[in-house]
N, C-alpha and C. Protein backbone atom coordinates (compact mmCIF):
# COMPACT_ATOMS: atom_id res chain seq x y z
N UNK A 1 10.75 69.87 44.40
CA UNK A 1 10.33 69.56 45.75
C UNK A 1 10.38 70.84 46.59
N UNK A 2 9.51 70.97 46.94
CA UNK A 2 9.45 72.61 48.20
C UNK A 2 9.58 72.07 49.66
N UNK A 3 10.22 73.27 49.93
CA UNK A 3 10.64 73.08 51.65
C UNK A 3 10.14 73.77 52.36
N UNK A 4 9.45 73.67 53.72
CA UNK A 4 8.88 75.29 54.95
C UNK A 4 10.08 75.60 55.53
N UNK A 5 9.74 76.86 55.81
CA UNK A 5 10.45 77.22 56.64
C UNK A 5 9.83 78.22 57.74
N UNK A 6 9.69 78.33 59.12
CA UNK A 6 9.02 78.77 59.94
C UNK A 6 10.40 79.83 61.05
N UNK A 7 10.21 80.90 61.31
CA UNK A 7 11.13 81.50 61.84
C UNK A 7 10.62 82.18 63.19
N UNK A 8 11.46 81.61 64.12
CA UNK A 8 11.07 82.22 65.54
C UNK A 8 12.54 82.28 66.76
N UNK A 9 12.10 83.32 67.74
CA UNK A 9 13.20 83.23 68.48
C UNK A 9 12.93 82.86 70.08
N UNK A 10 13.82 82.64 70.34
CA UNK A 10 14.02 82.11 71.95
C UNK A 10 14.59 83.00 72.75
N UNK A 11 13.86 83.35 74.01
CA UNK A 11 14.48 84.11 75.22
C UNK A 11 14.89 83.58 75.58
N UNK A 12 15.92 83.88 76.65
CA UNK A 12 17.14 83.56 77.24
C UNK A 12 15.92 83.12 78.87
N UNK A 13 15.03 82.78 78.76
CA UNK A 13 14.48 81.88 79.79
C UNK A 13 13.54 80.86 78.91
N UNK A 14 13.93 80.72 77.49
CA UNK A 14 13.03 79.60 76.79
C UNK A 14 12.16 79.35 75.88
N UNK A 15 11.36 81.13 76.37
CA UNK A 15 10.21 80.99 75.69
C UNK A 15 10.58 81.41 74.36
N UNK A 16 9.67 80.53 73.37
CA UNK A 16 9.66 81.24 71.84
C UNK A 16 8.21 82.21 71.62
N UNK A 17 8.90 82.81 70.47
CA UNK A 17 7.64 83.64 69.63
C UNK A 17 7.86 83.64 68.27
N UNK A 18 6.92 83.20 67.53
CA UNK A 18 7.21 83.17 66.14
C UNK A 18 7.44 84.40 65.43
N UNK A 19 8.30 84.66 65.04
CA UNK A 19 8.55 86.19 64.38
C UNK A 19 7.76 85.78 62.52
N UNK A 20 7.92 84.84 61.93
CA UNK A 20 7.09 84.47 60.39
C UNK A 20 6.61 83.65 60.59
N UNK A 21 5.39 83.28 60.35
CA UNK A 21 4.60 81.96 60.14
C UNK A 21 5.07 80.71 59.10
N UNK A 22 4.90 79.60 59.18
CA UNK A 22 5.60 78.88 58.28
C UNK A 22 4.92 78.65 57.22
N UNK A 23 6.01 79.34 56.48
CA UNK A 23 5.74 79.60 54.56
C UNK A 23 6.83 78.09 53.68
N UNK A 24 6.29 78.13 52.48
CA UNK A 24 6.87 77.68 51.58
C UNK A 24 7.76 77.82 50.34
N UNK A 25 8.66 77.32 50.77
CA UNK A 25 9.81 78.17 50.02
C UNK A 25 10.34 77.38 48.95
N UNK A 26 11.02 77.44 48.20
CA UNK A 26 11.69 77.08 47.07
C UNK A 26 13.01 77.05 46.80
N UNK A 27 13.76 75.55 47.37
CA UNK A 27 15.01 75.64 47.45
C UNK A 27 15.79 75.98 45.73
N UNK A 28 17.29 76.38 46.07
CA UNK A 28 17.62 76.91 44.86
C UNK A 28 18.37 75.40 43.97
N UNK A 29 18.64 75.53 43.10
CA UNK A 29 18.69 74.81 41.47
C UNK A 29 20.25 74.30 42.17
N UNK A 30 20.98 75.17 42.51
CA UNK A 30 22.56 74.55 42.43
C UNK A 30 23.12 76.36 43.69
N UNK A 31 23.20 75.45 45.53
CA UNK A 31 23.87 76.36 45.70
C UNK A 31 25.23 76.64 45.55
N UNK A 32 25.61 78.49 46.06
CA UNK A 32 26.56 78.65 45.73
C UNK A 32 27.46 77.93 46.33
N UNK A 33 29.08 77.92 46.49
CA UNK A 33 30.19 77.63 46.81
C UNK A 33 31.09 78.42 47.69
N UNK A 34 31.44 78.83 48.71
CA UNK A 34 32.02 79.83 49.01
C UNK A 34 32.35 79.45 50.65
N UNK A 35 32.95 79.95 50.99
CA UNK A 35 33.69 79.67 52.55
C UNK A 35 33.07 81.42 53.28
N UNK A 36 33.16 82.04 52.60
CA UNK A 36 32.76 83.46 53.00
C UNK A 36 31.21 84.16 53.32
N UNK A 37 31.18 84.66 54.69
CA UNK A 37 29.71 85.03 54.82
C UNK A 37 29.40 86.14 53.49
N UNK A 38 28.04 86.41 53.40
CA UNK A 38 27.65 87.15 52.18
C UNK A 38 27.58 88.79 52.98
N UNK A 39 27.94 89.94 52.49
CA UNK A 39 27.98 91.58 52.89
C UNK A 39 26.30 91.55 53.63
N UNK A 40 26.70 92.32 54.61
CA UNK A 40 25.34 92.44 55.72
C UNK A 40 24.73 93.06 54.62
N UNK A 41 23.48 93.36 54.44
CA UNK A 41 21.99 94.14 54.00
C UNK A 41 21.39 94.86 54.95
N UNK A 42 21.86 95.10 56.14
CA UNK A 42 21.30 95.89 57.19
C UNK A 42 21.11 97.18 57.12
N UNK A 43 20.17 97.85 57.35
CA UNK A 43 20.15 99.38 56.95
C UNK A 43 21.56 100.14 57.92
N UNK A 44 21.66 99.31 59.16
CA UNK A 44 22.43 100.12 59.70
C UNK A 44 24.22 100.31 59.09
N UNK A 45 24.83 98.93 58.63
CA UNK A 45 25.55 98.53 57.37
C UNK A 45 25.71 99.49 56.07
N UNK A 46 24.31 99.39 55.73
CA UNK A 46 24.50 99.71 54.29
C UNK A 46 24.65 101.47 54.53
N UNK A 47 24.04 102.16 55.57
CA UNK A 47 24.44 103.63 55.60
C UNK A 47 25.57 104.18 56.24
N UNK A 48 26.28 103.23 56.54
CA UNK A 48 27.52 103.68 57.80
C UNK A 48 28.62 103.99 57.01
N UNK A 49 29.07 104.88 57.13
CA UNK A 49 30.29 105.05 55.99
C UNK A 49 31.84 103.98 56.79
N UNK A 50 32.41 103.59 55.76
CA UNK A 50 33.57 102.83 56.29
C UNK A 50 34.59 103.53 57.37
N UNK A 51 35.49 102.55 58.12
CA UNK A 51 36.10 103.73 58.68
C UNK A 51 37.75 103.44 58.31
């Protein structure tokens, strides 16, 4: 069974703008388990050295 998913954001007076058009996606088989967010992927993240 496939699911959409459409992604957009809201200003802080309301208005939206769709940032992706709504695509079709493919939920996964068995999600994971975990209490813990997953490590950012952000470029700004991934180049910052720890401190």
């Amino acid at each position: 069974m496939a699911m959409t998913i459409k992604v957009y954001e809201v200003d802080r007076y309301g208005g939206t703008r769709v940032v992706r058009e709504e695509a079709e996606v493919a939920p996964l088989a068995e999600a994971e388990q975990s209490s813990r967010f997953p490590v950012c992927q952000c470029l700004r993240c991934l180049t910052e050295a720890p401190s």
